[in-house]
C-alpha atoms as a PDB file:
ATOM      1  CA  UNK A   1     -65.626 -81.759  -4.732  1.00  0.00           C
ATOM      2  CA  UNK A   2     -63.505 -84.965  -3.600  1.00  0.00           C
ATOM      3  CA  UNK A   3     -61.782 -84.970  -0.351  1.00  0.00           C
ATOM      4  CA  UNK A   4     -59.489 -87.546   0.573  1.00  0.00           C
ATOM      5  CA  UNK A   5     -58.460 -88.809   4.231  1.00  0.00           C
ATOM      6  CA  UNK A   6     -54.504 -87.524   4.815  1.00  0.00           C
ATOM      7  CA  UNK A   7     -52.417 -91.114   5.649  1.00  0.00           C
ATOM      8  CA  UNK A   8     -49.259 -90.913   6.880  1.00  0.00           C
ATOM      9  CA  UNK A   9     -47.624 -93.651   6.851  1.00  0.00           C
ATOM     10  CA  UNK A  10     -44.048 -95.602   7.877  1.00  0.00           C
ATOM     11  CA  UNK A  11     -42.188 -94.840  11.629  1.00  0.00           C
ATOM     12  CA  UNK A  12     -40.559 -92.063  10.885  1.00  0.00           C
ATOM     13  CA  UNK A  13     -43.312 -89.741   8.930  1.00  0.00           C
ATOM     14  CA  UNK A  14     -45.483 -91.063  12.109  1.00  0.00           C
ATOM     15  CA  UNK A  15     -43.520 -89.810  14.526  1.00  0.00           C
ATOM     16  CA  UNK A  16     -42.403 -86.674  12.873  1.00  0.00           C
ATOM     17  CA  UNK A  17     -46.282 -85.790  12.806  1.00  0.00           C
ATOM     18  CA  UNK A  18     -46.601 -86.216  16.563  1.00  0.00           C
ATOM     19  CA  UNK A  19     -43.781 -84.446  17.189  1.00  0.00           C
ATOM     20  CA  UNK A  20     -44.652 -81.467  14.981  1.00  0.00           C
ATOM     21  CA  UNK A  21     -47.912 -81.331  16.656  1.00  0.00           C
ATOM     22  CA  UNK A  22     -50.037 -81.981  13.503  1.00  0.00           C
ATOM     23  CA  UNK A  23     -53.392 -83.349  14.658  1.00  0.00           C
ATOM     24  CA  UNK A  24     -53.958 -87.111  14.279  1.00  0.00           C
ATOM     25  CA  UNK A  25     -57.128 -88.317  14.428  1.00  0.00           C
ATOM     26  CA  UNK A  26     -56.652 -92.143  14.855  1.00  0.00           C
ATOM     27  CA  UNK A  27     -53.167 -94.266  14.467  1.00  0.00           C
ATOM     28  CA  UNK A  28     -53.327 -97.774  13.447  1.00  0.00           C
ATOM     29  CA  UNK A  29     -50.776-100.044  14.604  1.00  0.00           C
ATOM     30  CA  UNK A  30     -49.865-103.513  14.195  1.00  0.00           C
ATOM     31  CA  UNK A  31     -50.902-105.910  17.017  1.00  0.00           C
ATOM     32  CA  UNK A  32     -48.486-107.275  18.946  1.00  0.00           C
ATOM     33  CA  UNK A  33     -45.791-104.890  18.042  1.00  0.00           C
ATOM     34  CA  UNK A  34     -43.140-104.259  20.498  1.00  0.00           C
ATOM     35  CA  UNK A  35     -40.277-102.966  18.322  1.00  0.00           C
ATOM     36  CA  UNK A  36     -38.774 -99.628  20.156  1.00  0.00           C
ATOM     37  CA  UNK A  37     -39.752 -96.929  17.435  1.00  0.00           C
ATOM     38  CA  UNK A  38     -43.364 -98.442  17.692  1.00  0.00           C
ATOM     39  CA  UNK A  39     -43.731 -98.173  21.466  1.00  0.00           C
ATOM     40  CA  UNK A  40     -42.447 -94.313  21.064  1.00  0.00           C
ATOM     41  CA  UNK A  41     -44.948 -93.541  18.935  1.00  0.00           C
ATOM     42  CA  UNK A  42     -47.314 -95.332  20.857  1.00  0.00           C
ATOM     43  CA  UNK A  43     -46.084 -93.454  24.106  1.00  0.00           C
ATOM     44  CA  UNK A  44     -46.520 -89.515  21.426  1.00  0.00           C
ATOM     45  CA  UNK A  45     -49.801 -90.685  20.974  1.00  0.00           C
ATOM     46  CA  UNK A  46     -51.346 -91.745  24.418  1.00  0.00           C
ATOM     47  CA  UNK A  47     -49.577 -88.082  25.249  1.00  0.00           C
ATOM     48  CA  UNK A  48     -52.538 -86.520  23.032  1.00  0.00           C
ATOM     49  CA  UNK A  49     -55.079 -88.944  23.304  1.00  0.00           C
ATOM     50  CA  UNK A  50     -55.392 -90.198  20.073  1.00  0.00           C
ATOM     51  CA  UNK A  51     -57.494 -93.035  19.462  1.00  0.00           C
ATOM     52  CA  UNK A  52     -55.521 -96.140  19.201  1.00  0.00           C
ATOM     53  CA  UNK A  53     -56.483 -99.419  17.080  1.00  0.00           C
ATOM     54  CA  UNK A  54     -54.325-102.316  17.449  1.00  0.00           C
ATOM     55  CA  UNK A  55     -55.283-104.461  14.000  1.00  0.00           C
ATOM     56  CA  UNK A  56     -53.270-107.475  11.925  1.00  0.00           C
ATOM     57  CA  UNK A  57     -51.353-107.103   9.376  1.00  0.00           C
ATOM     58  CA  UNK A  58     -54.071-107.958   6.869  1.00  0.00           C
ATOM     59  CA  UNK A  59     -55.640-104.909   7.653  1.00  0.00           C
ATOM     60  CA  UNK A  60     -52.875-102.504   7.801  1.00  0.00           C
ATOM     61  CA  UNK A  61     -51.982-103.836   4.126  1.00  0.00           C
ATOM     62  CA  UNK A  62     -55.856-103.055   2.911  1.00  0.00           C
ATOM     63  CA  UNK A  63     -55.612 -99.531   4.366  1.00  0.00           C
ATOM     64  CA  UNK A  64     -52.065 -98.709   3.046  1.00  0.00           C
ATOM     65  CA  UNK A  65     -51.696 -96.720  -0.155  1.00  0.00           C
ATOM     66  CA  UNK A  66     -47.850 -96.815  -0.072  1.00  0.00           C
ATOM     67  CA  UNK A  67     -47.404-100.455   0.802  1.00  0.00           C
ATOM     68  CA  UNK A  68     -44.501 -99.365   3.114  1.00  0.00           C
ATOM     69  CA  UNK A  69     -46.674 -98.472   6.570  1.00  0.00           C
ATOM     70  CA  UNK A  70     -44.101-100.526   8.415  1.00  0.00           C
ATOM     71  CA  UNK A  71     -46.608-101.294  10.882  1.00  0.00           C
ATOM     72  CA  UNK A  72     -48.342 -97.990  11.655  1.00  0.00           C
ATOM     73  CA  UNK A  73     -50.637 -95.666   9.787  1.00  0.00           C
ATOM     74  CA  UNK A  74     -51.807 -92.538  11.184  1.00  0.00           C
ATOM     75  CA  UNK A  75     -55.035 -90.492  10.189  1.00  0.00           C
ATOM     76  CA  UNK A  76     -54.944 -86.924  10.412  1.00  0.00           C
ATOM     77  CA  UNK A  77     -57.366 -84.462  10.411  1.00  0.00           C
ATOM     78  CA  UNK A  78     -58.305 -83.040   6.665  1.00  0.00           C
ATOM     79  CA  UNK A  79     -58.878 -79.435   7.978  1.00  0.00           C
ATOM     80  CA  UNK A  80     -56.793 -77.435  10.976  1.00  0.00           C
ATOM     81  CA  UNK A  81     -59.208 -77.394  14.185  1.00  0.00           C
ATOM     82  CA  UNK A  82     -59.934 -73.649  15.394  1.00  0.00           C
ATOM     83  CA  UNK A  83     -59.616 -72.990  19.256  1.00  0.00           C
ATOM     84  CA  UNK A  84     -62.806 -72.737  21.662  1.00  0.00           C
ATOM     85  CA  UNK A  85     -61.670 -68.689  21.769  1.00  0.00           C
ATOM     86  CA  UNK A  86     -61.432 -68.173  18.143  1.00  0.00           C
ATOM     87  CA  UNK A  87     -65.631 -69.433  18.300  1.00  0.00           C
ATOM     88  CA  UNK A  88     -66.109 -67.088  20.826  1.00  0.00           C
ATOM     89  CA  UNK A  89     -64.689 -64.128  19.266  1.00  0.00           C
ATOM     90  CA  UNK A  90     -66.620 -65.262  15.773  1.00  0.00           C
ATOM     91  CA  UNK A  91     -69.488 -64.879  17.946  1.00  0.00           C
ATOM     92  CA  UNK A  92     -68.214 -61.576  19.177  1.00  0.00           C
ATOM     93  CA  UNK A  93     -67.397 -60.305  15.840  1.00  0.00           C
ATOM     94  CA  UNK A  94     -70.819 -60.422  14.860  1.00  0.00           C
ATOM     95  CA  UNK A  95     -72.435 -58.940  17.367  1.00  0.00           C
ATOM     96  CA  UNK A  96     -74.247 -61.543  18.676  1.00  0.00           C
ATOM     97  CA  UNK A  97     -74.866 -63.809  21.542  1.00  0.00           C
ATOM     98  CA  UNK A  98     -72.787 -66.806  20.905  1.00  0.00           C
ATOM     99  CA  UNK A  99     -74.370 -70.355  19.669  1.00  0.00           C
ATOM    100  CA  UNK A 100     -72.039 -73.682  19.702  1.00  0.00           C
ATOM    101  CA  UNK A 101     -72.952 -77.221  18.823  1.00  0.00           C
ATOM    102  CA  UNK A 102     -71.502 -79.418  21.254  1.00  0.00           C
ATOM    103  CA  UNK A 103     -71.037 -83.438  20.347  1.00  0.00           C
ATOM    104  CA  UNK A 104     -71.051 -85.552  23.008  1.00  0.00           C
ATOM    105  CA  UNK A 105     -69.434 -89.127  21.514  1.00  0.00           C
ATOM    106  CA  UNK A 106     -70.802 -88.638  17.858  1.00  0.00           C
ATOM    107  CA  UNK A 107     -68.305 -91.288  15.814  1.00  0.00           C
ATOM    108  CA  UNK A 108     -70.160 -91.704  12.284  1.00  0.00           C
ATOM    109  CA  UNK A 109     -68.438 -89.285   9.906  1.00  0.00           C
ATOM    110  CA  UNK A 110     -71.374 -88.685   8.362  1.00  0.00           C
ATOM    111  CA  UNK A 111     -73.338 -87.462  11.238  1.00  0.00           C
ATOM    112  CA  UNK A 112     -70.715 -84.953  12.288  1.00  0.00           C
ATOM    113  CA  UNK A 113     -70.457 -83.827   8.759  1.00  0.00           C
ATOM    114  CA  UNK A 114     -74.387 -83.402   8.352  1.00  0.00           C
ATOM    115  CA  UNK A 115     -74.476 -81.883  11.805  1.00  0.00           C
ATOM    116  CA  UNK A 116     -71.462 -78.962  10.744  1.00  0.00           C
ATOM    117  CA  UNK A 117     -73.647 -78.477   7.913  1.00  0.00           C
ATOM    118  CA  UNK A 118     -76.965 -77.991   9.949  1.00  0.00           C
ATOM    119  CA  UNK A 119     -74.926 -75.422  12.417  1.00  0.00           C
ATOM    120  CA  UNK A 120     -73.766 -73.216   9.529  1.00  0.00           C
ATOM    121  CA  UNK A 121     -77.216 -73.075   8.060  1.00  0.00           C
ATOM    122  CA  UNK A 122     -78.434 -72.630  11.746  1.00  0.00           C
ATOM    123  CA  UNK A 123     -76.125 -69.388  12.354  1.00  0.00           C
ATOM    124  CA  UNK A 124     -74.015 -71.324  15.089  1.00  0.00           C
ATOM    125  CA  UNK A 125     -70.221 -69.750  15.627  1.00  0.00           C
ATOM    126  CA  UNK A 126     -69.202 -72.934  15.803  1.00  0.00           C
ATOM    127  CA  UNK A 127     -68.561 -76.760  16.844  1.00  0.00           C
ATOM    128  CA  UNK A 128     -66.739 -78.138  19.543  1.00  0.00           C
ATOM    129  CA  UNK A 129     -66.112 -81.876  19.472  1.00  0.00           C
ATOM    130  CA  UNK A 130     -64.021 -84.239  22.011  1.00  0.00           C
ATOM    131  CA  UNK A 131     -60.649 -85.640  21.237  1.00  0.00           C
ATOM    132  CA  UNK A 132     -62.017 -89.457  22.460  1.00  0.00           C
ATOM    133  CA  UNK A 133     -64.520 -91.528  21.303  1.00  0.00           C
ATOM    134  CA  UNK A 134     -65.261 -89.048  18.617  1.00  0.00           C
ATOM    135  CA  UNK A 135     -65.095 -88.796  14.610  1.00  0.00           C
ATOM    136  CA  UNK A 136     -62.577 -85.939  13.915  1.00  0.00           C
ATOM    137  CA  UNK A 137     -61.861 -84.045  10.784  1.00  0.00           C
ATOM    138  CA  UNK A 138     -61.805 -86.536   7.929  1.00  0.00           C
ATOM    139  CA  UNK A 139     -62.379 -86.079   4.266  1.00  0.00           C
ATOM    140  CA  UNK A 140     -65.599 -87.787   4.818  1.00  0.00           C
ATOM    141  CA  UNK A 141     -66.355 -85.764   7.301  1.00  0.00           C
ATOM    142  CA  UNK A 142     -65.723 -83.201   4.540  1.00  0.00           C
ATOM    143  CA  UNK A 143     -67.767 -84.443   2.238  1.00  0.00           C
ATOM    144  CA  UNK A 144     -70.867 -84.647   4.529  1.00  0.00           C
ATOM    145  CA  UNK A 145     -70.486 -81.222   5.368  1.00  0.00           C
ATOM    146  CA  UNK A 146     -70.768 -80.062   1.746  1.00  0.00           C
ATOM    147  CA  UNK A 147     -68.584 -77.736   2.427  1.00  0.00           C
ATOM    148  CA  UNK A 148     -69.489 -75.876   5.427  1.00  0.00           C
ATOM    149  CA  UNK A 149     -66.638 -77.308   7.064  1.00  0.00           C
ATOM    150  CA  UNK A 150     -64.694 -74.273   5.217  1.00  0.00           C
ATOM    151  CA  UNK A 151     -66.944 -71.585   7.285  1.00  0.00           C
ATOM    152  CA  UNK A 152     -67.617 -72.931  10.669  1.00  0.00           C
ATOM    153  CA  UNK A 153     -64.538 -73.696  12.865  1.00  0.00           C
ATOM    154  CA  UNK A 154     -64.733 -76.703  14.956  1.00  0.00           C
ATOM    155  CA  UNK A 155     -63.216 -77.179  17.899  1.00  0.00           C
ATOM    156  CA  UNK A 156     -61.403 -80.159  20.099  1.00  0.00           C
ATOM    157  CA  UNK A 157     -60.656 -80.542  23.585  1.00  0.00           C
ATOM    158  CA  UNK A 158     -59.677 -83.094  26.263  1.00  0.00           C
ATOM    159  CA  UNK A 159     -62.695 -83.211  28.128  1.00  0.00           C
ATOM    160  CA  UNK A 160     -66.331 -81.545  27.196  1.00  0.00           C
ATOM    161  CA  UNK A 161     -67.175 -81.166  31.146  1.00  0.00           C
ATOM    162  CA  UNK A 162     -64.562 -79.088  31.487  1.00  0.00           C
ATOM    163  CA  UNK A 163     -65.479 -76.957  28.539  1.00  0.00           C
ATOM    164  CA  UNK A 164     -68.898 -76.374  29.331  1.00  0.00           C
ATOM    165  CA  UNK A 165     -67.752 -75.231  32.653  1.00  0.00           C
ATOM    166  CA  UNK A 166     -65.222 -72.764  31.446  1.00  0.00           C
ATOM    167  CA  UNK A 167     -67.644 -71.618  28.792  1.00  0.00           C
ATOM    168  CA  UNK A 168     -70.542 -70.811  31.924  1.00  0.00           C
ATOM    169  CA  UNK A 169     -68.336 -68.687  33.203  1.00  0.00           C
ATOM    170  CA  UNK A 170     -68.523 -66.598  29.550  1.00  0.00           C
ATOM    171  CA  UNK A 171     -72.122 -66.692  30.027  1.00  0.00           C
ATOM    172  CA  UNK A 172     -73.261 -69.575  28.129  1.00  0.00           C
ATOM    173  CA  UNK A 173     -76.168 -71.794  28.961  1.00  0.00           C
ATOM    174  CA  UNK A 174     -76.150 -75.573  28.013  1.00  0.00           C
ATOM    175  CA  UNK A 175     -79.213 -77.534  26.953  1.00  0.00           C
ATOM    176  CA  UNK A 176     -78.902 -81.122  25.581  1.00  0.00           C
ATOM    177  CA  UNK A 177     -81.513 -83.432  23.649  1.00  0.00           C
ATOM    178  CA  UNK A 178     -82.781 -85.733  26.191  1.00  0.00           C
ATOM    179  CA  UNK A 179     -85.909 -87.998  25.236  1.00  0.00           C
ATOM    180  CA  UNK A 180     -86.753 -87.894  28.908  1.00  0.00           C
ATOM    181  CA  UNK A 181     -86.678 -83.777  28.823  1.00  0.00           C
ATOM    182  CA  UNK A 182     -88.681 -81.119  29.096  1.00  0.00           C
ATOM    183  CA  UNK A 183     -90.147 -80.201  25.898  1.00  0.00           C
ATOM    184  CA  UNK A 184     -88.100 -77.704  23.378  1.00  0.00           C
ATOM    185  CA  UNK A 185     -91.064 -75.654  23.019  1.00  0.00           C
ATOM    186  CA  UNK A 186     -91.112 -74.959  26.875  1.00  0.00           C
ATOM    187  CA  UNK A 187     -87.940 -74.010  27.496  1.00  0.00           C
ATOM    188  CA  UNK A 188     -86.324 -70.709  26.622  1.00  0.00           C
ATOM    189  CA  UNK A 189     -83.570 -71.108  24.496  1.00  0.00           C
ATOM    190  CA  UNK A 190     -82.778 -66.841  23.730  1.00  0.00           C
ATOM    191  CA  UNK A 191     -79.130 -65.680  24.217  1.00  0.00           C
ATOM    192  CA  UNK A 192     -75.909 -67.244  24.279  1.00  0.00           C
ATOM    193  CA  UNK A 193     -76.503 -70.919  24.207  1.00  0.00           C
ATOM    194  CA  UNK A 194     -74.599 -74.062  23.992  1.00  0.00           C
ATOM    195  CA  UNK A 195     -76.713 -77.016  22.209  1.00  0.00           C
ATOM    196  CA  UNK A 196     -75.610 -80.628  23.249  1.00  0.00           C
ATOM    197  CA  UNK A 197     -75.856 -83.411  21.164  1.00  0.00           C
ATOM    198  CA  UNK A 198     -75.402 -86.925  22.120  1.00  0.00           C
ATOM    199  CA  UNK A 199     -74.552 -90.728  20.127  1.00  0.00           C
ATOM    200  CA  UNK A 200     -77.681 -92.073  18.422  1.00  0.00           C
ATOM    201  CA  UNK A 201     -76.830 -95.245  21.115  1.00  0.00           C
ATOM    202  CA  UNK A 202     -75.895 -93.885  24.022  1.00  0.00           C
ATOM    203  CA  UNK A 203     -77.109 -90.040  23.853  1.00  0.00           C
ATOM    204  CA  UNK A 204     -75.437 -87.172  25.963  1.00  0.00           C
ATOM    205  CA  UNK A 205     -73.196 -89.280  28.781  1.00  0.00           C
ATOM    206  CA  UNK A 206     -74.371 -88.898  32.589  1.00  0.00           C
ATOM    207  CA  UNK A 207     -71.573 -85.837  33.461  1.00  0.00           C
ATOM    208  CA  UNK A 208     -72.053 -84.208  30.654  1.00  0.00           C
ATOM    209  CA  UNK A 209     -75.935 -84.164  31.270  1.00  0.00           C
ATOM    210  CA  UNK A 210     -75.318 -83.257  34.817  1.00  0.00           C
ATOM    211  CA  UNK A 211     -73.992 -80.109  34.212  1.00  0.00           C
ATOM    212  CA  UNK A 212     -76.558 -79.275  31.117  1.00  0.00           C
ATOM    213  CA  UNK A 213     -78.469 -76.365  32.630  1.00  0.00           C
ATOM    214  CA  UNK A 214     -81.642 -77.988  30.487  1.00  0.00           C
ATOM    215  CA  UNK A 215     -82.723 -81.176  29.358  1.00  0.00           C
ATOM    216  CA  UNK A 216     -85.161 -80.893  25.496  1.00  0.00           C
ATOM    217  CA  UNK A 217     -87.175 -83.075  24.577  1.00  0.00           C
ATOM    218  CA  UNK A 218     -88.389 -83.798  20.776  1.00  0.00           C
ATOM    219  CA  UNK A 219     -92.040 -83.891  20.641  1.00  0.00           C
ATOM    220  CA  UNK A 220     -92.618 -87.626  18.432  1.00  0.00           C
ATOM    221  CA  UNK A 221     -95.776 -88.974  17.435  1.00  0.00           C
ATOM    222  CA  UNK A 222     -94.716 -92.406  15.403  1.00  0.00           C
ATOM    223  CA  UNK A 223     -93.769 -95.594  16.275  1.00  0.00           C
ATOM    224  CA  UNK A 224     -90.147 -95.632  17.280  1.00  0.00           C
ATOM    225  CA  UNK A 225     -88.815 -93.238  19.824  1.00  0.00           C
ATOM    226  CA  UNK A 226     -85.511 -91.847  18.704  1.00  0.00           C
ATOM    227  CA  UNK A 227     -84.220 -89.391  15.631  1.00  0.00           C
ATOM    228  CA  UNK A 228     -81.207 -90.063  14.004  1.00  0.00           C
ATOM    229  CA  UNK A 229     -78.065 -87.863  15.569  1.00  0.00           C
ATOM    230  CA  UNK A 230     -78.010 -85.009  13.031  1.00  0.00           C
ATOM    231  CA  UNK A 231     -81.679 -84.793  12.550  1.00  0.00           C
ATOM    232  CA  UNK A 232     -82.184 -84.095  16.386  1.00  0.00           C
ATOM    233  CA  UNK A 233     -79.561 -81.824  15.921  1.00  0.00           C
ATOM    234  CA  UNK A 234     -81.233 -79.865  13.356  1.00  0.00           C
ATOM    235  CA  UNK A 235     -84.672 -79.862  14.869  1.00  0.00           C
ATOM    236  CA  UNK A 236     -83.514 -78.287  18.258  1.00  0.00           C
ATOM    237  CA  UNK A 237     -81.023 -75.701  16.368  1.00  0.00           C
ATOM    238  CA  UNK A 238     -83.504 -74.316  14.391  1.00  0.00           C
ATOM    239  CA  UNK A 239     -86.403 -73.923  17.626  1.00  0.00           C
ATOM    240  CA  UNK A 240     -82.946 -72.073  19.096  1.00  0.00           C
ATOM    241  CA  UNK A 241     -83.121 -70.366  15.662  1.00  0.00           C
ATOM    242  CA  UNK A 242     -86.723 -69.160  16.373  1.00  0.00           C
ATOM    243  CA  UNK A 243     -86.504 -68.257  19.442  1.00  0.00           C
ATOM    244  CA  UNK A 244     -83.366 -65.997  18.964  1.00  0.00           C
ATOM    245  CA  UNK A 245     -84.803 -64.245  16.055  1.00  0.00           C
ATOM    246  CA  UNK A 246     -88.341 -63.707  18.154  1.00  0.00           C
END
């Protein structure tokens, strides 16, 4: 199956999307721009955080399929985002303790699709991913996901922190992949669990490690010292996997 990344492009369809609260992943705008409808649309999207790229005109051309972006292109998200409470009550609805992927800065759409795919295999309720500094919804995204991105909902918020505080409070515990960890095999990873999962560069960021109630390690035996993103991923979810099923 093909999925394609939804453009919208030209002033007016860009602002009507902002203003209809569709979600946009990333708006590309001309640099140096300072015509009024631009800087309104710039002001709708610093109002939801959405990643802004200020590019020439060479570039907006090569990305336009309508030839008529009239300086701004907007990417929105392929698939409607579910709510941190509709992943709860998935979990809820099943009758089990609830398990949610949490990525910390992961901005290859491939990774995040690969990684959706890994938590439906792994039984998770569902993804929650940050609205900065973060891949969101695209069709390649999609793609990755060979279509799991159809069954598990994934999430967006303003700040992950915050989230993983909110979600203590519902009982969860948090434990994040950490070279410098404890190893997985040590820890106990039964019940409702949140797994964090950081950039291949940077990993998990310092706050969001902070308030991890764990820190796993991935036992490695070879020469270099670091997994790709969605292969850590899908080592630690399925030692959660064991260990709920034990």
């Amino acid at each position: 199956m093909e999925y394609e990344e939804l453009k919208i492009e030209g002033r007016n369809p860009v602002l009507e999307a902002f203003r209809s609260e569709k979600t946009i992943d990333k708006l590309f705008v001309l640099e140096g721009c300072k015509d009024g409808p631009v800087q309104t649309i710039l002001r709708e999207a610093r109002k939801r955080d959405t990643i802004l790229s200020f590019v020439p005109k060479e570039r907006l051309d090569q990305l336009s399929e309508t030839k008529k972006h009239q300086g701004v292109i907007a990417i929105a998200a392929a698939y409607a985002y579910a709510s941190v409470e509709e992943i709860l009550q998935k979990a809820e609805d099943k009758g089990e303790p609830p398990f949610v992927f949490l990525l910390d800065n992961i901005e290859d759409p491939h990774n995040l699709g690969a990684i959706i795919r890994t938590a439906n295999l792994a039984g998770a309720h569902g993804v929650i991913i940050p609205k900065r500094r973060a891949v969101g919804l695209t069709g390649t995204v999609a793609k990755a996901s060979a279509g799991a991105i159809n069954y598990t909902p994934v999430a967006k918020v303003t700040n992950l922190t915050n989230t993983i505080k909110q979600l203590k409070k519902e009982g969860l515990w948090f434990v994040c992949a950490d070279m410098n960890g404890t190893a997985m095999y040590d820890l106990d990873l039964k019940g409702a669990i949140g797994l964090v999962i950081g950039s291949e560069g940077e990993g998990v960021s310092k706050l969001v490690k902070e308030n991890c109630d764990w820190a796993a390690s991935i036992p490695m035996k070879g020469d270099i010292d670091s997994l790709n993103a969605s292969v850590a991923a899908g080592v630690l979810a399925y030692e959660i996997v064991r260990q709920r099923g034990m």
